[in-house]
Protein backbone atom coordinates (compact mmCIF):
# COMPACT_ATOMS: atom_id res chain seq x y z
CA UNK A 1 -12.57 -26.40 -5.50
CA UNK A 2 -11.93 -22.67 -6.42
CA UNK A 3 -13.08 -20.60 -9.43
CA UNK A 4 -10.87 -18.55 -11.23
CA UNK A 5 -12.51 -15.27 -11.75
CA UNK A 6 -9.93 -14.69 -14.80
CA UNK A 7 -11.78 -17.21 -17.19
CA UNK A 8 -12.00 -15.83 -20.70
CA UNK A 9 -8.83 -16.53 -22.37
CA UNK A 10 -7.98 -16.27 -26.11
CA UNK A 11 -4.04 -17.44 -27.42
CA UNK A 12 -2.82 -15.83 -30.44
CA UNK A 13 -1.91 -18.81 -32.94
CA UNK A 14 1.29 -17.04 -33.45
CA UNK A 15 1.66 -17.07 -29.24
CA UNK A 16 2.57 -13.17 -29.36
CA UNK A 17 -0.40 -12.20 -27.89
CA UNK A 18 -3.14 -13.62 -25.25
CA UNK A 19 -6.15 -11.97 -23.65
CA UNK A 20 -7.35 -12.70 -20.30
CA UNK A 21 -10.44 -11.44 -18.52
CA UNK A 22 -11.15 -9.79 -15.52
CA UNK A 23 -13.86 -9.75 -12.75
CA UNK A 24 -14.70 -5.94 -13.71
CA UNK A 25 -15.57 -6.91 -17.50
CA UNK A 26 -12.41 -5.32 -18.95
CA UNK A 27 -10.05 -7.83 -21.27
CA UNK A 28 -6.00 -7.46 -21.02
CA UNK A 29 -4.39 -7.86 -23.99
CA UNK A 30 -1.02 -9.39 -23.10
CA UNK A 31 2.64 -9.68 -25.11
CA UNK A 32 3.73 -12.73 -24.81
CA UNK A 33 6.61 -12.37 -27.01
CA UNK A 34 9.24 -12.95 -24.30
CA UNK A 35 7.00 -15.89 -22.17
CA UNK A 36 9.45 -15.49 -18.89
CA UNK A 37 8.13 -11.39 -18.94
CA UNK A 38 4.83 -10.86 -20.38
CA UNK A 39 3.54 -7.43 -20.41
CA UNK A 40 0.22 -5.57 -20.32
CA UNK A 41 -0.43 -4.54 -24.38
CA UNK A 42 -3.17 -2.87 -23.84
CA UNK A 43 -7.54 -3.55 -22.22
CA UNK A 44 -10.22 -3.98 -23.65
CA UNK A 45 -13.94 -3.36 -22.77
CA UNK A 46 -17.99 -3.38 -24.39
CA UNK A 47 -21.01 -3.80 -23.39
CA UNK A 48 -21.33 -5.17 -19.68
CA UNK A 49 -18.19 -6.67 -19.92
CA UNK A 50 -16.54 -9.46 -22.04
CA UNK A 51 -17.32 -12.47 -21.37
CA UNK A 52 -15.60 -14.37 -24.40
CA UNK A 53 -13.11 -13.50 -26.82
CA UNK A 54 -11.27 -15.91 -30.31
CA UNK A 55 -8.86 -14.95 -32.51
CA UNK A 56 -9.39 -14.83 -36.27
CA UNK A 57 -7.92 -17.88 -38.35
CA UNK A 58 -7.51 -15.88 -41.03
CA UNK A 59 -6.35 -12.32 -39.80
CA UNK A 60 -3.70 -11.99 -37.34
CA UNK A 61 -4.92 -9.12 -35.74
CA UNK A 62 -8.63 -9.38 -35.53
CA UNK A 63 -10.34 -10.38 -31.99
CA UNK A 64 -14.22 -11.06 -31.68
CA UNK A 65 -15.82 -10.75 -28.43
CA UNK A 66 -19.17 -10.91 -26.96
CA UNK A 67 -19.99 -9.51 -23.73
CA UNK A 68 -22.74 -10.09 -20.62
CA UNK A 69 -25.27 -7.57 -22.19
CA UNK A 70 -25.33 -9.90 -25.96
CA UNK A 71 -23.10 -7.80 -27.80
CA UNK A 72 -20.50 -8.57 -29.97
CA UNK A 73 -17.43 -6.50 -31.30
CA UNK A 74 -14.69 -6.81 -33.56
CA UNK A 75 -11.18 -5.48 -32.41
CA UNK A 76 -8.39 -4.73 -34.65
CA UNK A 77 -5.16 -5.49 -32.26
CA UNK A 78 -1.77 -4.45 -34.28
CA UNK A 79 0.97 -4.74 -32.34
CA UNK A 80 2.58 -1.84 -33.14
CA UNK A 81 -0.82 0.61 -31.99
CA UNK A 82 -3.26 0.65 -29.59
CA UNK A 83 -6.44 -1.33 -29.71
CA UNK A 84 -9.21 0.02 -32.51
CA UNK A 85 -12.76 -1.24 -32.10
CA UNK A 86 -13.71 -1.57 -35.75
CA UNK A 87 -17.16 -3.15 -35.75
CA UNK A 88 -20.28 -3.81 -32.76
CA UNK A 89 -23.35 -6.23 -33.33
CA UNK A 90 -26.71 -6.15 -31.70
CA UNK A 91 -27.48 -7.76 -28.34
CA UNK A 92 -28.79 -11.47 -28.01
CA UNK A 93 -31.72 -12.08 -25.65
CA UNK A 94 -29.82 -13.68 -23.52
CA UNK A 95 -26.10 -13.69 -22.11
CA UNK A 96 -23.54 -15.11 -24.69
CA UNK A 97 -20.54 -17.82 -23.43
CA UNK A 98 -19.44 -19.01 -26.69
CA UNK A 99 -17.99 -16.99 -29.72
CA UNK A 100 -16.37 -17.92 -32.91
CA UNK A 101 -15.31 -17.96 -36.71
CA UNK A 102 -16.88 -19.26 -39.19
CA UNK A 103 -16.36 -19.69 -42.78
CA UNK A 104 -12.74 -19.41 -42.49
CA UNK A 105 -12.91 -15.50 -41.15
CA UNK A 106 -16.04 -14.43 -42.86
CA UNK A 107 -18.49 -14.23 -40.17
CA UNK A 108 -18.68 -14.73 -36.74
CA UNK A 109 -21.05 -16.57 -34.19
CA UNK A 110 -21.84 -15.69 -30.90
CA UNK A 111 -23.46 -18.45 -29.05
CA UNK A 112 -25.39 -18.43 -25.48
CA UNK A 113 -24.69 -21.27 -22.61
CA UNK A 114 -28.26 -23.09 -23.69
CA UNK A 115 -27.58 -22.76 -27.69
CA UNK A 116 -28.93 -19.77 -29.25
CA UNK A 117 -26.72 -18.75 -32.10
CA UNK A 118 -26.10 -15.80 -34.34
CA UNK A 119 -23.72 -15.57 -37.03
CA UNK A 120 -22.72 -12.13 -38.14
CA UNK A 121 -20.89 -11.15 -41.60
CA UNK A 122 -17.90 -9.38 -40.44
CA UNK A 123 -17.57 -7.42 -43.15
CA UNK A 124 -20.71 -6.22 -43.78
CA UNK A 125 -22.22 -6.34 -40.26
CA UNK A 126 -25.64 -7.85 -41.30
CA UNK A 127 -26.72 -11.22 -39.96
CA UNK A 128 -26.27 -13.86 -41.41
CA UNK A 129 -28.39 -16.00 -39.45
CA UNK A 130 -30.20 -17.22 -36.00
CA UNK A 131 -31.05 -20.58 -34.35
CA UNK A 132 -31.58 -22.48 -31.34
CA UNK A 133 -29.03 -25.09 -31.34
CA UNK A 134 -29.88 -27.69 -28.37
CA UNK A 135 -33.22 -26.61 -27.26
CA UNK A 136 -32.09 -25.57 -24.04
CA UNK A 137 -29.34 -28.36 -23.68
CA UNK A 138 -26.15 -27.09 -21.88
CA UNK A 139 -23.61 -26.36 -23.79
CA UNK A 140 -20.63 -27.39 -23.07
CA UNK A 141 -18.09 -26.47 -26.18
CA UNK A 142 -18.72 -24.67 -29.45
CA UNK A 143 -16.56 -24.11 -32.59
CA UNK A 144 -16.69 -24.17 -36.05
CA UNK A 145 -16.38 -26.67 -39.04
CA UNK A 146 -15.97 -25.08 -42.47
CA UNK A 147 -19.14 -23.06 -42.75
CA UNK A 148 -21.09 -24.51 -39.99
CA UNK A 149 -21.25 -23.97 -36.39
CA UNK A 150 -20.46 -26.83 -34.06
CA UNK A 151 -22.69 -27.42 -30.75
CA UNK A 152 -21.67 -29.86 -28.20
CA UNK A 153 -23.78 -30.38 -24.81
CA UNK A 154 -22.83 -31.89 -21.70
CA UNK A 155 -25.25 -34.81 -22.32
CA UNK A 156 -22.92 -35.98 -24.78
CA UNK A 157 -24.41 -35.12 -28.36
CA UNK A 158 -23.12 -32.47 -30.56
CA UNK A 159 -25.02 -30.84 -33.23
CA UNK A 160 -24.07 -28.52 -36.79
CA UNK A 161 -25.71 -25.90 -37.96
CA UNK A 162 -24.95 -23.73 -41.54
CA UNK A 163 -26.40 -20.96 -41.48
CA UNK A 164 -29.57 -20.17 -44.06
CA UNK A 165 -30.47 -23.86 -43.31
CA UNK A 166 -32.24 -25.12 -40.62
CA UNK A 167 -29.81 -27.40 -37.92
CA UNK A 168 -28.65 -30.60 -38.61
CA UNK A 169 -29.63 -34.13 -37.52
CA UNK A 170 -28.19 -34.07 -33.87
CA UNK A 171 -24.77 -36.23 -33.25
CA UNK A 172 -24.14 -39.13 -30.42
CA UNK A 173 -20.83 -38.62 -29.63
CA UNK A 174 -20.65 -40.23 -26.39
CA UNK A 175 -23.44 -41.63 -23.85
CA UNK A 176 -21.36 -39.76 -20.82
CA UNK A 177 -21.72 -36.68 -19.23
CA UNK A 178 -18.87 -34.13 -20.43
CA UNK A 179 -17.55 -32.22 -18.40
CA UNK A 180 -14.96 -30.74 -20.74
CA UNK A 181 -14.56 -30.19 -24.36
CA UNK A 182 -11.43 -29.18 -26.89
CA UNK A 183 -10.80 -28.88 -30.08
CA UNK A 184 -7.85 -28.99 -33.09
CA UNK A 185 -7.40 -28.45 -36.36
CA UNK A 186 -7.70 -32.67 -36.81
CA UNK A 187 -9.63 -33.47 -33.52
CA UNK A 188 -12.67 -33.03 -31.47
CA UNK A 189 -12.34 -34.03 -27.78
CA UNK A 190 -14.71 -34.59 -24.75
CA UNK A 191 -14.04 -35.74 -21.39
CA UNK A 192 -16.22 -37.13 -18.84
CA UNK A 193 -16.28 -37.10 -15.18
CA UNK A 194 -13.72 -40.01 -14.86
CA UNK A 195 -11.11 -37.85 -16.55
CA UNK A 196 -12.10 -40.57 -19.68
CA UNK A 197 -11.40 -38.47 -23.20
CA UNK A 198 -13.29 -39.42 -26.27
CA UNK A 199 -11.65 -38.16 -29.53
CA UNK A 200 -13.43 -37.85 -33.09
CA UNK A 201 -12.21 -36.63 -36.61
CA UNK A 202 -13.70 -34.24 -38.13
CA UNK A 203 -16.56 -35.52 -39.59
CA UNK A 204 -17.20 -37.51 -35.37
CA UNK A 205 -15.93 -40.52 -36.30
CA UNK A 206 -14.17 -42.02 -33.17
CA UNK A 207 -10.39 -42.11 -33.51
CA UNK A 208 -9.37 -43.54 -30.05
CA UNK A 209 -9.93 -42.50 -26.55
CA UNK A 210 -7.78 -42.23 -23.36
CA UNK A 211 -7.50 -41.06 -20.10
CA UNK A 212 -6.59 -37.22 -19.29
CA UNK A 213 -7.07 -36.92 -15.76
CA UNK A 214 -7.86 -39.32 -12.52
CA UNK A 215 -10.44 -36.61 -11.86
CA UNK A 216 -13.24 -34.16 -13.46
CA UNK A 217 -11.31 -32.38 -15.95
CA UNK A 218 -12.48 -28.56 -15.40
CA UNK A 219 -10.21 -27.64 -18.72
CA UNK A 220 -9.21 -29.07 -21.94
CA UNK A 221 -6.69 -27.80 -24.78
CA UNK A 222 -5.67 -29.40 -27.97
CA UNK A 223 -2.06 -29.56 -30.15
CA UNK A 224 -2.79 -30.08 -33.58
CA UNK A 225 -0.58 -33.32 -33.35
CA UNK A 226 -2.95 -34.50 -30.78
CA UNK A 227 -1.49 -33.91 -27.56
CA UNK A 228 -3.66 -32.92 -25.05
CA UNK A 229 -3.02 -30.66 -21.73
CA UNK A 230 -5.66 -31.11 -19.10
CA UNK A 231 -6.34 -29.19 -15.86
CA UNK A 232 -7.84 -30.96 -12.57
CA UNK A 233 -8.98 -30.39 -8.88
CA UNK A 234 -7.21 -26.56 -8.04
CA UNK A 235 -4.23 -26.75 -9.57
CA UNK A 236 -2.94 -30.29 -11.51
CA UNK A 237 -1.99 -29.48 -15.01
CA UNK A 238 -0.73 -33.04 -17.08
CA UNK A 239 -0.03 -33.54 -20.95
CA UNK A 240 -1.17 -36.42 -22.51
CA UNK A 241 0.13 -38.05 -25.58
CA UNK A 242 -1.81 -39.22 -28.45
CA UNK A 243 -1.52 -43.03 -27.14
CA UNK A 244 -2.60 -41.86 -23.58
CA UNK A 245 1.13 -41.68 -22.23
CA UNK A 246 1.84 -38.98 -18.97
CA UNK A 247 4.52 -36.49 -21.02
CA UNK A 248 4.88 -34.61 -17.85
CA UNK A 249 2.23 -33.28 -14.52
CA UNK A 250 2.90 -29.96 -12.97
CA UNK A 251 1.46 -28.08 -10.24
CA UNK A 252 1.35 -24.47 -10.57
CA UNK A 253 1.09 -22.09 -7.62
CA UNK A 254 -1.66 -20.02 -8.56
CA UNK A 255 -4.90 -22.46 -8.40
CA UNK A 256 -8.21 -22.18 -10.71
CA UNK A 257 -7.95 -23.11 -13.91
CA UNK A 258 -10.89 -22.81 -15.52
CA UNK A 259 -9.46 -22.33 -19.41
CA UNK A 260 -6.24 -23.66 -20.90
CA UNK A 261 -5.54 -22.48 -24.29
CA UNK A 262 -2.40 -23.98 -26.05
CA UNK A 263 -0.42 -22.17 -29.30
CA UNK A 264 2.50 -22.80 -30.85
CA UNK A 265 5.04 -24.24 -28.16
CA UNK A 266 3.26 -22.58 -25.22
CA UNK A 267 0.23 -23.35 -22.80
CA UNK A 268 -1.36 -20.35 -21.73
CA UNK A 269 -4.09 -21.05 -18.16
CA UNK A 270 -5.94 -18.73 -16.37
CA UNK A 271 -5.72 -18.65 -12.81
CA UNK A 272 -6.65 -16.22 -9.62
CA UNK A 273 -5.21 -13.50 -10.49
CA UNK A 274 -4.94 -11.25 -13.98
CA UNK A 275 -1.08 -11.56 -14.85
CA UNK A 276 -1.32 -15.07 -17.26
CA UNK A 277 0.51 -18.32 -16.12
CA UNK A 278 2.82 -19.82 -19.37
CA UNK A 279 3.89 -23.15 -19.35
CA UNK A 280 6.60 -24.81 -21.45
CA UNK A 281 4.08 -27.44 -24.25
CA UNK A 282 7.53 -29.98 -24.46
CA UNK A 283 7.63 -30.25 -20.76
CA UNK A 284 5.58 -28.34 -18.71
CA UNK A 285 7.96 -26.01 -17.13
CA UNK A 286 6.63 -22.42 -15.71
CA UNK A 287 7.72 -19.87 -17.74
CA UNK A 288 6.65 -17.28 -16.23
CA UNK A 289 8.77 -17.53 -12.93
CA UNK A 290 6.19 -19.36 -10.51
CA UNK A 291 7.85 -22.75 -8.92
CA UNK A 292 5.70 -25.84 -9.45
C-alpha cells in the first residue's frame, strides 16, 4: 500500500478553491472554478512546513494552518490577490496534525497526533486555552462542536473539550478500532478495519451504521445529506448512500489517497503527485481528465 506524500488537503465550501500539500512543506492553493482545468492560485509556506490547513465557516477567505515546527497562521486568500499572511501563533511542544474552528470562526485550535490542544482567538491572537485531550491516545479525527473541540481516538472513544473548562467526561462511541473518521454538518462518522461505519448525531447518539468499504478505509468524507465517499487499498474510491447502497466505485489512476475532502458537488483526493484529482459527487466521474 502506497502513501501519498500530498496529504494535507483543505476544500473551499464554495468548491472554488482547494489546497494541497507538498513533500517540501509548501501548500498550493488551487482554482477549482472550472474542475476539468484547475490551476495553481498561488503557495503557501510557515514554519517547517504545513502540515494541516481548514477553511473558515464563517469567512470565505480565511485559511488556518499549522505547520511541523507548532506554529499556526492565519491566511487571508481573496481570489482576486495574492495570498496575505495576516496573523502567526506560538509553537506547540510538539508537532501539530489537527487544526480547526471553533466557536463558529472565533478562534482556532491546533491539535497534536496524541491530543494536546490550543485554541487561539483569531482576532486578538491571545490564547484562549490549553489541554491534553486523550492522555496520549491516538488521535484519529478532530473537529469542532459549537464552542468545544471534538477529540476522537483510534480506540474508539471521543472526547469534548470548551475551552476555560477542564475536558469533558470521555465518550464510547464504538468498542472498534477506527481507522478512519469524518465529519458533517449533521453527522459524525468512524470506520473500523472491516470497512464497518458507525454514524452519530451530534450530540453521539447512534443514528445507523453501514458498510463503506470491503477493506481498511485509509479516508473518509462526509455530504451534509449523509452520503459518504470512502477511499481503500491504492486507489478504490466508492460513495455510499445513507441506507448503505453502492451509488457508484471508481478507480482513479493516480494511487494514495490518504485525504478525501468533499464540497459542494465535487470530491476533491489527494494522490502522488501535487496537481489535485476532482471527481464528479453524483457519480464519480474524473473531472479532471484521468480515465478510471
Amino acid at each position: 500500500m502506497k502513501t501519498s506524500p500530498y496529504g494535507a488537503i483543505a476544500f473551499r465550501p464554495d468548491a472554488r478553491r482547494l489546497t494541497v500539500s507538498a513533500p517540501n512543506g509548501e501548500l498550493t492553493l488551487w482554482d477549482t472554478s472550472d474542475p476539468a482545468r484547475p490551476q495553481p492560485a498561488g503557495r503557501l509556506r510557515t514554519g517547517r512546513g504545513i502540515v494541516a490547513a481548514e477553511w473558515s465557516p464563517s469567512a470565505t477567505d480565511l485559511l488556518a494552518t499549522v505547520s511541523n515546527d507548532g506554529s499556526g497562521a492565519l491566511w487571508r486568500l481573496r481570489d482576486d490577490s495574492a495570498p496575505e499572511g495576516v496573523a502567526r501563533w506560538a509553537a506547540l511542544p510538539d508537532r501539530p496534525r489537527h487544526v480547526g474552528w471553533v466557536a463558529g470562526g472565533s478562534w482556532v485550535f491546533s491539535m497534536t497526533g496524541t491530543g494536546r490542544t490550543s485554541v487561539w482567538d483569531v482576532g486578538s491572537g491571545a490564547c484562549v486555552g490549553r489541554a491534553d485531550l486523550t492522555g496520549g491516545r491516538p488521535v484519529v479525527g478532530a473537529h469542532y462542536r459549537g464552542s468545544e473541540v471534538v477529540a476522537v481516538t483510534d480506540t474508539g472513544w471521543a472526547r469534548l473539550w470548551r475551552p476555560g473548562r477542564r475536558p469533558g467526561e470521555w465518550v464510547r462511541l464504538t468498542d472498534r478500532t477506527v481507522s478512519a473518521c469524518t465529519w458533517s454538518s449533521t453527522v459524525l462518522v468512524v470506520a473500523g478495519l472491516d470497512g464497518q461505519a458507525a454514524c452519530f448525531d451530534a450530540e453521539f447518539r447512534p443514528v445507523h451504521t453501514l458498510r463503506v468499504a470491503r477493506e481498511r478505509p485509509r479516508a473518509l468524507a462526509c455530504a451534509d445529506d449523509g452520503r459518504l465517499v470512502a477511499s481503500s487499498g491504492d486507489n478504490q474510491v466508492v460513495a455510499v448512500g445513507r441506507d448503505g447502497s453502492v451509488q457508484w466505485e471508481t478507480y482513479p489512476r493516480v494511487p494514495g489517497a490518504q485525504a478525501i475532502r468533499i464540497a459542494g458537488d465535487l470530491v476533491a483526493r489527494s494522490g502522488g503527485r501535487p496537481r489535485p484529482t476532482l471527481l464528479a459527487l453524483a457519480t464519480g466521474a474524473d473531472l479532471t481528465g484521468e480515465p478510471s
